[in-house]
N, C-alpha and C. Protein backbone atom coordinates (compact mmCIF):
# COMPACT_ATOMS: atom_id res chain seq x y z
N UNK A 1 72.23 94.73 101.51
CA UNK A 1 71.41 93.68 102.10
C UNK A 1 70.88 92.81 100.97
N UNK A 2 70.98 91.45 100.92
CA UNK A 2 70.29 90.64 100.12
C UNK A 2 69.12 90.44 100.20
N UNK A 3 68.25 89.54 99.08
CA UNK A 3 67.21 88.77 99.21
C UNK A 3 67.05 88.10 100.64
N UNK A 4 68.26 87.39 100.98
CA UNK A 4 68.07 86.40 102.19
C UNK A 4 67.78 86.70 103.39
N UNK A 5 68.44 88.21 103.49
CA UNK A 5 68.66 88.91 104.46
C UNK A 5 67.11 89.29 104.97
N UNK A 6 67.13 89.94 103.89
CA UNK A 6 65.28 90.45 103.53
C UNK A 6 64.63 89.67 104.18
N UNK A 7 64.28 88.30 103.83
CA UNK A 7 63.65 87.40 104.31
C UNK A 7 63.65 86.82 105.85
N UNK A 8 65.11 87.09 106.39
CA UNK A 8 65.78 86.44 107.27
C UNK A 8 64.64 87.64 108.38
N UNK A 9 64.84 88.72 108.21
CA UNK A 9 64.32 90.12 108.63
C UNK A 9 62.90 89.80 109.25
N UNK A 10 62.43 89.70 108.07
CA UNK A 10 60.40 89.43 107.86
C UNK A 10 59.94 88.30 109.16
N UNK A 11 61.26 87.16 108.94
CA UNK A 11 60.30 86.35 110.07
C UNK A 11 60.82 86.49 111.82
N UNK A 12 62.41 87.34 111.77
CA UNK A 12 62.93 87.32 113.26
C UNK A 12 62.13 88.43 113.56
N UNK A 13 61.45 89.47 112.98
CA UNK A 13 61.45 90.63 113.76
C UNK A 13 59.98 90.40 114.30
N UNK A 14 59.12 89.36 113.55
CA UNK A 14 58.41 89.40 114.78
C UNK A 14 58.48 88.41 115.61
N UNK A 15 58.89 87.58 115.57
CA UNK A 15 58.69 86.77 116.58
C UNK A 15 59.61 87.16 117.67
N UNK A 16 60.87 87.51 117.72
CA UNK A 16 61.26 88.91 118.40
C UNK A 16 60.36 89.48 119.73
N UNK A 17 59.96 90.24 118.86
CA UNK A 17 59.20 90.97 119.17
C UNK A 17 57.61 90.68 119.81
N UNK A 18 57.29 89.59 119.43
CA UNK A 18 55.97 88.79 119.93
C UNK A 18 56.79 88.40 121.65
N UNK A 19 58.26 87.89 121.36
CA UNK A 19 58.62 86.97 122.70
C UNK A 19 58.74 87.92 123.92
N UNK A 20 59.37 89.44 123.18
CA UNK A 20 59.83 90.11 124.15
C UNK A 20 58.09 91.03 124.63
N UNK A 21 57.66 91.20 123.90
CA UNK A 21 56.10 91.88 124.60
C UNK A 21 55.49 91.12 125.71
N UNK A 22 55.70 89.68 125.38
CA UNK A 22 55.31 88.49 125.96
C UNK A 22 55.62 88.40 127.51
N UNK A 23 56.73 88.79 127.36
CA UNK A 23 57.68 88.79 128.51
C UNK A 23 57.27 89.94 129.62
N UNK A 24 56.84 90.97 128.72
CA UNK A 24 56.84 92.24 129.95
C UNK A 24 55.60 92.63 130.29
N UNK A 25 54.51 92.53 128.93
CA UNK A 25 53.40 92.23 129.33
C UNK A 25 52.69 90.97 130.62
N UNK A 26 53.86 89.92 130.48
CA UNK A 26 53.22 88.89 131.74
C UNK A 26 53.80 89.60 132.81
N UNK A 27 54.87 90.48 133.06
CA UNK A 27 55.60 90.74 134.33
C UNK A 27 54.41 92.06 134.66
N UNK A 28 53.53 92.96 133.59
CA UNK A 28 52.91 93.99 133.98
C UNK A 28 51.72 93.31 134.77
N UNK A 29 51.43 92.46 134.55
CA UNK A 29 50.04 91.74 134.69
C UNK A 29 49.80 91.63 136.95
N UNK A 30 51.18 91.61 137.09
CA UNK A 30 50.98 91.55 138.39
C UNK A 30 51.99 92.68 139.28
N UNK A 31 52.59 93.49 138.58
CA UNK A 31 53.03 94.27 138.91
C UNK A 31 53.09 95.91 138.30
N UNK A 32 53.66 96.81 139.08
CA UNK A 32 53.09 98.05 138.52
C UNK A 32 54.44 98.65 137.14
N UNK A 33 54.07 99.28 136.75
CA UNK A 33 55.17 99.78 135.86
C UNK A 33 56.03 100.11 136.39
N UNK A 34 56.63 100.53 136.90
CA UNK A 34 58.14 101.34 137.97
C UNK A 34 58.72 99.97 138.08
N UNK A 35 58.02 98.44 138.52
CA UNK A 35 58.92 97.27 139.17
C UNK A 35 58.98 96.20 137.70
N UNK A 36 58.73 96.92 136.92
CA UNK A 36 58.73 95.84 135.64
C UNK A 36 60.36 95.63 134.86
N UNK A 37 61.23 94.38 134.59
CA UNK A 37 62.21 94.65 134.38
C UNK A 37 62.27 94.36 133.02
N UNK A 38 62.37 95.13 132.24
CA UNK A 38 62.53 95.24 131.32
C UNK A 38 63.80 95.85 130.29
N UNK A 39 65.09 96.05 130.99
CA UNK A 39 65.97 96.40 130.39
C UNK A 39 67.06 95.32 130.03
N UNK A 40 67.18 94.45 130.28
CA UNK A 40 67.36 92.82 130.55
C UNK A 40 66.57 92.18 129.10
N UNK A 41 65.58 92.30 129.26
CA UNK A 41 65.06 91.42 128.44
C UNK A 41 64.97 92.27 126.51
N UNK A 42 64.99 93.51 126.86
CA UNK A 42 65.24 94.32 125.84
C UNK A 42 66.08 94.36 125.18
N UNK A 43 67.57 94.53 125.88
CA UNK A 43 69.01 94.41 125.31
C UNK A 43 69.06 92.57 125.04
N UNK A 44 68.23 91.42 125.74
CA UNK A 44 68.57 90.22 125.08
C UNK A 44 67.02 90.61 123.76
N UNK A 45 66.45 91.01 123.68
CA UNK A 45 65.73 91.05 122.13
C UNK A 45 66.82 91.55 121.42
N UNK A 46 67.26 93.37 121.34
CA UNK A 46 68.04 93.08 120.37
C UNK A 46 69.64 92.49 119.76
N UNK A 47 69.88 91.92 120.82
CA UNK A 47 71.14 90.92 120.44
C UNK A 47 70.39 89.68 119.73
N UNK A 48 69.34 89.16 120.05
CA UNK A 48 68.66 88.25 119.47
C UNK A 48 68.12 88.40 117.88
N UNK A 49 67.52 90.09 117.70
CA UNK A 49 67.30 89.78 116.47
C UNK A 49 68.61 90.15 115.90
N UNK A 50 69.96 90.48 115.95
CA UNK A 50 70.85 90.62 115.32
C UNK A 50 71.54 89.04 115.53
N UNK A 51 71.61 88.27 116.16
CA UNK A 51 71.92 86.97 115.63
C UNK A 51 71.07 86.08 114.70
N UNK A 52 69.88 85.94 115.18
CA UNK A 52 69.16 85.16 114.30
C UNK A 52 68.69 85.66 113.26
N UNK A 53 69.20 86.97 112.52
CA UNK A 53 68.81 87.24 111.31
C UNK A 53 70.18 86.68 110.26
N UNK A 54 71.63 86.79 111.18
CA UNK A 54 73.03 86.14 110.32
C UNK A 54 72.57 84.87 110.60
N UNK A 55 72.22 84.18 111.72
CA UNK A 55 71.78 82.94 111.79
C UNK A 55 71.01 82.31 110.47
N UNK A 56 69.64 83.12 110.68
CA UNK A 56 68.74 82.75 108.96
C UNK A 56 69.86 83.18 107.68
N UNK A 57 70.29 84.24 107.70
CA UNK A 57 70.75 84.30 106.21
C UNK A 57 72.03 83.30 106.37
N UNK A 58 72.67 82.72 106.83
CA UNK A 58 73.50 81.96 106.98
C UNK A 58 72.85 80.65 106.10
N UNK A 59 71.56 80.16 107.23
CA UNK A 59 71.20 79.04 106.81
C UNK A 59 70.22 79.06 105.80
N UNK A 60 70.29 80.23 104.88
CA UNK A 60 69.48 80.15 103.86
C UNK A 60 70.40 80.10 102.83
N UNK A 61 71.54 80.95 103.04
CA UNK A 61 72.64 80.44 101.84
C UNK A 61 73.15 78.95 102.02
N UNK A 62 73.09 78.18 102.84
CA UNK A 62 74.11 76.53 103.04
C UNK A 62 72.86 76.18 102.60
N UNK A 63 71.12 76.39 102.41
CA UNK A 63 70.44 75.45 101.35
C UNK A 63 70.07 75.86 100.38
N UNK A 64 70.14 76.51 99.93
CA UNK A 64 70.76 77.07 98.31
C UNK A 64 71.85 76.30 97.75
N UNK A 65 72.61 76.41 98.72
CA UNK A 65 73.91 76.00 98.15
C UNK A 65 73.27 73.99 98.01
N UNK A 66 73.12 73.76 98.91
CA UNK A 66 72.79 72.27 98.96
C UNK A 66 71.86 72.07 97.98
N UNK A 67 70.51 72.74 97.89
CA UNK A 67 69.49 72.78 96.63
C UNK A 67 70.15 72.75 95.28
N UNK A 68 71.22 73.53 94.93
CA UNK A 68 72.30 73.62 93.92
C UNK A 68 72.98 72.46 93.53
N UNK A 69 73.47 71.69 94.79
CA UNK A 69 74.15 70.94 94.71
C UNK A 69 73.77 69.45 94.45
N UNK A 70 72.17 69.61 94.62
CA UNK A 70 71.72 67.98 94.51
C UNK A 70 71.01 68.45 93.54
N UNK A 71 70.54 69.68 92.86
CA UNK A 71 70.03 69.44 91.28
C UNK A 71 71.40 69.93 90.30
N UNK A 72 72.37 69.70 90.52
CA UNK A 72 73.61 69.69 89.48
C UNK A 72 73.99 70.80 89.30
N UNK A 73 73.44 72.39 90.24
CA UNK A 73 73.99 73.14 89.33
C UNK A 73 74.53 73.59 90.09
N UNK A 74 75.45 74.76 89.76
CA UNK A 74 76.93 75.52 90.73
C UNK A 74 75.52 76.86 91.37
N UNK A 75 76.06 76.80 92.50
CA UNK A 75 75.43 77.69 93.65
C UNK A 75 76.02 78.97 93.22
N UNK A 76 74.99 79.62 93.29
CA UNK A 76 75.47 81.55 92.59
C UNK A 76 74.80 82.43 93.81
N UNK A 77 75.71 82.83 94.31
CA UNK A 77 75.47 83.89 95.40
C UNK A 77 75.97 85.51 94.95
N UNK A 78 74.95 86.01 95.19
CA UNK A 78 75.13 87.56 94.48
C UNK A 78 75.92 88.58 95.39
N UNK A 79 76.51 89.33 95.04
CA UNK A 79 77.45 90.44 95.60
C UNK A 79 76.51 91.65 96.14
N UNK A 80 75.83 91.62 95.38
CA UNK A 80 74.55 93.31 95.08
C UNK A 80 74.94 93.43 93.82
N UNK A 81 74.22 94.60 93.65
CA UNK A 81 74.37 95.70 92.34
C UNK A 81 74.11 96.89 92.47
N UNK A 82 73.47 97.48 91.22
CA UNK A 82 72.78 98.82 91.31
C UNK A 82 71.42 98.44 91.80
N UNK A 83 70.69 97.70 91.85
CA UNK A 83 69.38 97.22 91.80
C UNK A 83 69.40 96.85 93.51
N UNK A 84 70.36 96.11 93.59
CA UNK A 84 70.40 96.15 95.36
C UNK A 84 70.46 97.15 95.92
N UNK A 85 71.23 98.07 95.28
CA UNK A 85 71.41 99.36 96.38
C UNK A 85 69.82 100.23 96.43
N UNK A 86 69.11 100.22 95.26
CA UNK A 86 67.86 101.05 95.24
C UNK A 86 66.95 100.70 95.62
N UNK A 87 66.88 99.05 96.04
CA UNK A 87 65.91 98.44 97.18
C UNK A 87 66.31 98.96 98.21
N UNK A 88 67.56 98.54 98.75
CA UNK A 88 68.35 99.12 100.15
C UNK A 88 67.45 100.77 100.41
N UNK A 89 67.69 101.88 99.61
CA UNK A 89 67.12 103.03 99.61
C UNK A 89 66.01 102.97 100.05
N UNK A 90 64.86 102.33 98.64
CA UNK A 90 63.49 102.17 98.88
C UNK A 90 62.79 101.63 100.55
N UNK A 91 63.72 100.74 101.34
CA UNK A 91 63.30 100.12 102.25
C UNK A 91 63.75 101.55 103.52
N UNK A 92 64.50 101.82 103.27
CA UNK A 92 65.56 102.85 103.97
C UNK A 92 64.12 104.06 104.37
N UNK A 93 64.48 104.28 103.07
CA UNK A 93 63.13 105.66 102.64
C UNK A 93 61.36 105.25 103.39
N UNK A 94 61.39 104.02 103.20
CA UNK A 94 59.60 103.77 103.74
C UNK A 94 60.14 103.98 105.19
N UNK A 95 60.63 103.27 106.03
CA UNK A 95 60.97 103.15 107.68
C UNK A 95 60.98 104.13 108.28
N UNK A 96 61.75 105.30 107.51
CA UNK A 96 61.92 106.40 108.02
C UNK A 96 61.10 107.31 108.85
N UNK A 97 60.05 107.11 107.80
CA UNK A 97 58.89 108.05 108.94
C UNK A 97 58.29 107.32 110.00
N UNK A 98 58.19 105.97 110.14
CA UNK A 98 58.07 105.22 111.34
C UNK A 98 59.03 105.64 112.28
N UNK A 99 60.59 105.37 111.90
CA UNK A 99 61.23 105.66 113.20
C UNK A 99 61.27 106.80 113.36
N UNK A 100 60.98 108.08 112.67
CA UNK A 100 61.17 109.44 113.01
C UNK A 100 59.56 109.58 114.00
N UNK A 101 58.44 109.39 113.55
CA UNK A 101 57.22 109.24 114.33
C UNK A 101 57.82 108.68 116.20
N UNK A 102 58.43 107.33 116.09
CA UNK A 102 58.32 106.81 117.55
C UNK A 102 59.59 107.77 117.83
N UNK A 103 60.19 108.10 117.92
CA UNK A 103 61.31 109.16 118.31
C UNK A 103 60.31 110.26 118.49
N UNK A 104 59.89 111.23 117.65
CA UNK A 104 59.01 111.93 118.47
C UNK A 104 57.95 111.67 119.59
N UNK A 105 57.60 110.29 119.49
CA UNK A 105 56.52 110.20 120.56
C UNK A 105 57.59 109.90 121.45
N UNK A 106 58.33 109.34 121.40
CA UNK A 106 59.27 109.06 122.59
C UNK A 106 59.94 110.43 123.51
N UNK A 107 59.93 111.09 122.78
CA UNK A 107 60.91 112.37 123.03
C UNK A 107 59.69 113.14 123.89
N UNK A 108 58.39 113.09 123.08
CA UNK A 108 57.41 113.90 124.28
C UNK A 108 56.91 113.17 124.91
N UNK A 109 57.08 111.72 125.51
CA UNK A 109 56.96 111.13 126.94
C UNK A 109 57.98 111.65 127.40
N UNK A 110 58.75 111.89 127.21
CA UNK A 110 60.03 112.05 128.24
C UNK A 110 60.01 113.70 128.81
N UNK A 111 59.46 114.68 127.53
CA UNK A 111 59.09 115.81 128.28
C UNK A 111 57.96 116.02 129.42
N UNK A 112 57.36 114.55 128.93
CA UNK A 112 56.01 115.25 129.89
C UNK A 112 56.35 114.05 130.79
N UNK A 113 57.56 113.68 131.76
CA UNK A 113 58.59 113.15 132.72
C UNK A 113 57.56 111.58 133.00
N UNK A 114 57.38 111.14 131.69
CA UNK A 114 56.73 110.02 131.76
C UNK A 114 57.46 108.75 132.02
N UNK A 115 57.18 107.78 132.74
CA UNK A 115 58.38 106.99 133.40
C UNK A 115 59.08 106.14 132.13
N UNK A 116 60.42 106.14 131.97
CA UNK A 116 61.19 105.55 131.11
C UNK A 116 60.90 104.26 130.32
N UNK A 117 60.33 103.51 131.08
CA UNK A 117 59.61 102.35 130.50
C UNK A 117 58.68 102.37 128.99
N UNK A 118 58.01 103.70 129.16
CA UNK A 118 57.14 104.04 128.10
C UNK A 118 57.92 104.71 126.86
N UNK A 119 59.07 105.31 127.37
CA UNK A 119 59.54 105.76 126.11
C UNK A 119 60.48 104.34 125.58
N UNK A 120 61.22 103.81 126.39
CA UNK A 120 62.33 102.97 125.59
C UNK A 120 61.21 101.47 124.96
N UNK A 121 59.72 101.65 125.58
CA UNK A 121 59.39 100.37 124.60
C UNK A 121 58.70 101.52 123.47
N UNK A 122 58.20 102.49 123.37
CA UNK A 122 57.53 103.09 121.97
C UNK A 122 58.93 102.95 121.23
N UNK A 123 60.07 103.65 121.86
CA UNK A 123 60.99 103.49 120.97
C UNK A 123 61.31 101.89 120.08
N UNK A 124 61.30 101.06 121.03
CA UNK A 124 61.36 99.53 120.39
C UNK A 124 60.79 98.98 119.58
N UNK A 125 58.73 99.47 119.89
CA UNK A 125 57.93 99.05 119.16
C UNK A 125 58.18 99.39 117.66
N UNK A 126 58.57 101.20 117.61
CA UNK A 126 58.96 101.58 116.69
C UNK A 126 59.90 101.13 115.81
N UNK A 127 60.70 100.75 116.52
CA UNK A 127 61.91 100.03 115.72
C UNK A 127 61.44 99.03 114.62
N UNK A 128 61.07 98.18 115.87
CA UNK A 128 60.54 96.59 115.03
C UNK A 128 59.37 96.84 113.63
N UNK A 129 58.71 97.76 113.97
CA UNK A 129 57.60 98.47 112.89
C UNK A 129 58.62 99.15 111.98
N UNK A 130 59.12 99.69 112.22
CA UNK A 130 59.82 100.06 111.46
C UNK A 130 61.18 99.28 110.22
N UNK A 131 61.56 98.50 110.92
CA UNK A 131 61.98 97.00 110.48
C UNK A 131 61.24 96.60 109.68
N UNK A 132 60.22 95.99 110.04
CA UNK A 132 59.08 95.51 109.00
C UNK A 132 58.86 96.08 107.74
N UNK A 133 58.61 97.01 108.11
CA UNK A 133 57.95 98.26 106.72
C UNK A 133 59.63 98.23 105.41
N UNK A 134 60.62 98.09 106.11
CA UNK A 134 61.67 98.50 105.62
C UNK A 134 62.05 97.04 104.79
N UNK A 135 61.70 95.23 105.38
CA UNK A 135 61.99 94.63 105.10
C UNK A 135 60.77 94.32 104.17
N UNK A 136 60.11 94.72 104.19
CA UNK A 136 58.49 94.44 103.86
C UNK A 136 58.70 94.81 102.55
N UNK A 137 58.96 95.95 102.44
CA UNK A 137 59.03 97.06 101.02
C UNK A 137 60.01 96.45 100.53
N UNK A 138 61.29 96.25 100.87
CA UNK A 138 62.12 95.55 100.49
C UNK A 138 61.55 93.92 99.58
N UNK A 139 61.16 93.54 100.47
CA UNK A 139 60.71 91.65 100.04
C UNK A 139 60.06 92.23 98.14
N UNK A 140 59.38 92.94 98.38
CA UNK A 140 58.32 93.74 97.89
C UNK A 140 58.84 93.95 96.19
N UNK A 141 59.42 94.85 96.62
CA UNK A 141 60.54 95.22 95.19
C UNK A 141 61.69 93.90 94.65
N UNK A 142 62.01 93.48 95.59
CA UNK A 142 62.70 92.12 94.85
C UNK A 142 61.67 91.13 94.19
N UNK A 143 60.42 90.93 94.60
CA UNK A 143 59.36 90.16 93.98
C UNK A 143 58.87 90.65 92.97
N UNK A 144 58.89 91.76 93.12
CA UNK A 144 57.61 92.81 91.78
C UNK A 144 58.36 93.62 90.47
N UNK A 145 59.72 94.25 91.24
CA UNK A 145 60.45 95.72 90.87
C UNK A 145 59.98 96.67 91.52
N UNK A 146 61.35 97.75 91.49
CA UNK A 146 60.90 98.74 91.32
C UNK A 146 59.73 99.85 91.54
């Protein structure tokens, strides 16, 4: 994962995630949990943040490249390295206990036959938190080191 990527990460996952709460929270507001549809709008969040994150890193490399190109110099786009891969880790390694946390809470709503709704959004919330922390730490170490 690159810098761009990183970045691309930080700003889809919440707003994401702001649109889709948005969404089910207004549908709870007048209806009960059992009639709330939310599997629809879930599977379009995450197709959404998996486009508009190639979307951003897309359009963060074509202005680089353009920034490059109107101050004279040749556009350098990086492959990775060793240094990429141990951010990759570092971000890998923080998330982890986020998504292992909402997986367990998810796993004991479901034992204690709590209606599905509650586990597949902890699971989501988790995700996106978990995302964060991972792109976060990430942004983090490319700015600072290490």
């Amino acid at each position: 994962m690159t810098e761009r990527t990183v970045w691309a990460t930080l700003v889809v996952f919440p707003l994401v995630g702001i649109v889709y709460f948005t969404v089910i929270l207004t549908q709870a507001a007048d209806r009960s949990v059992a009639e709330i549809s939310w599997v629809t709008p879930m599977l379009w969040a995450w197709g959404s943040l998996i486009v508009f994150i190639i979307l951003g890193t897309i359009a963060s490399a074509i202005a680089t490249a353009i920034q490059a190109e109107v101050s004279g110099e040749k556009a350098e786009f990086e492959d990775g390295d060793e240094r990429d891969k141990q951010i990759e880790r570092l971000g890998n390694a923080r998330a982890y206990g986020m998504s292992s946390f909402g997986g367990l809470v998810a796993t004991i709503l479901l034992m204690l036959d709590v209606d599905r709704f509650w586990a597949a959004n902890t699971l989501f919330l988790a995700g996106l938190i978990a995302g964060l922390i991972a792109a976060g730490s990430r942004a983090y170490a490319y700015r600072k080191g290490l």
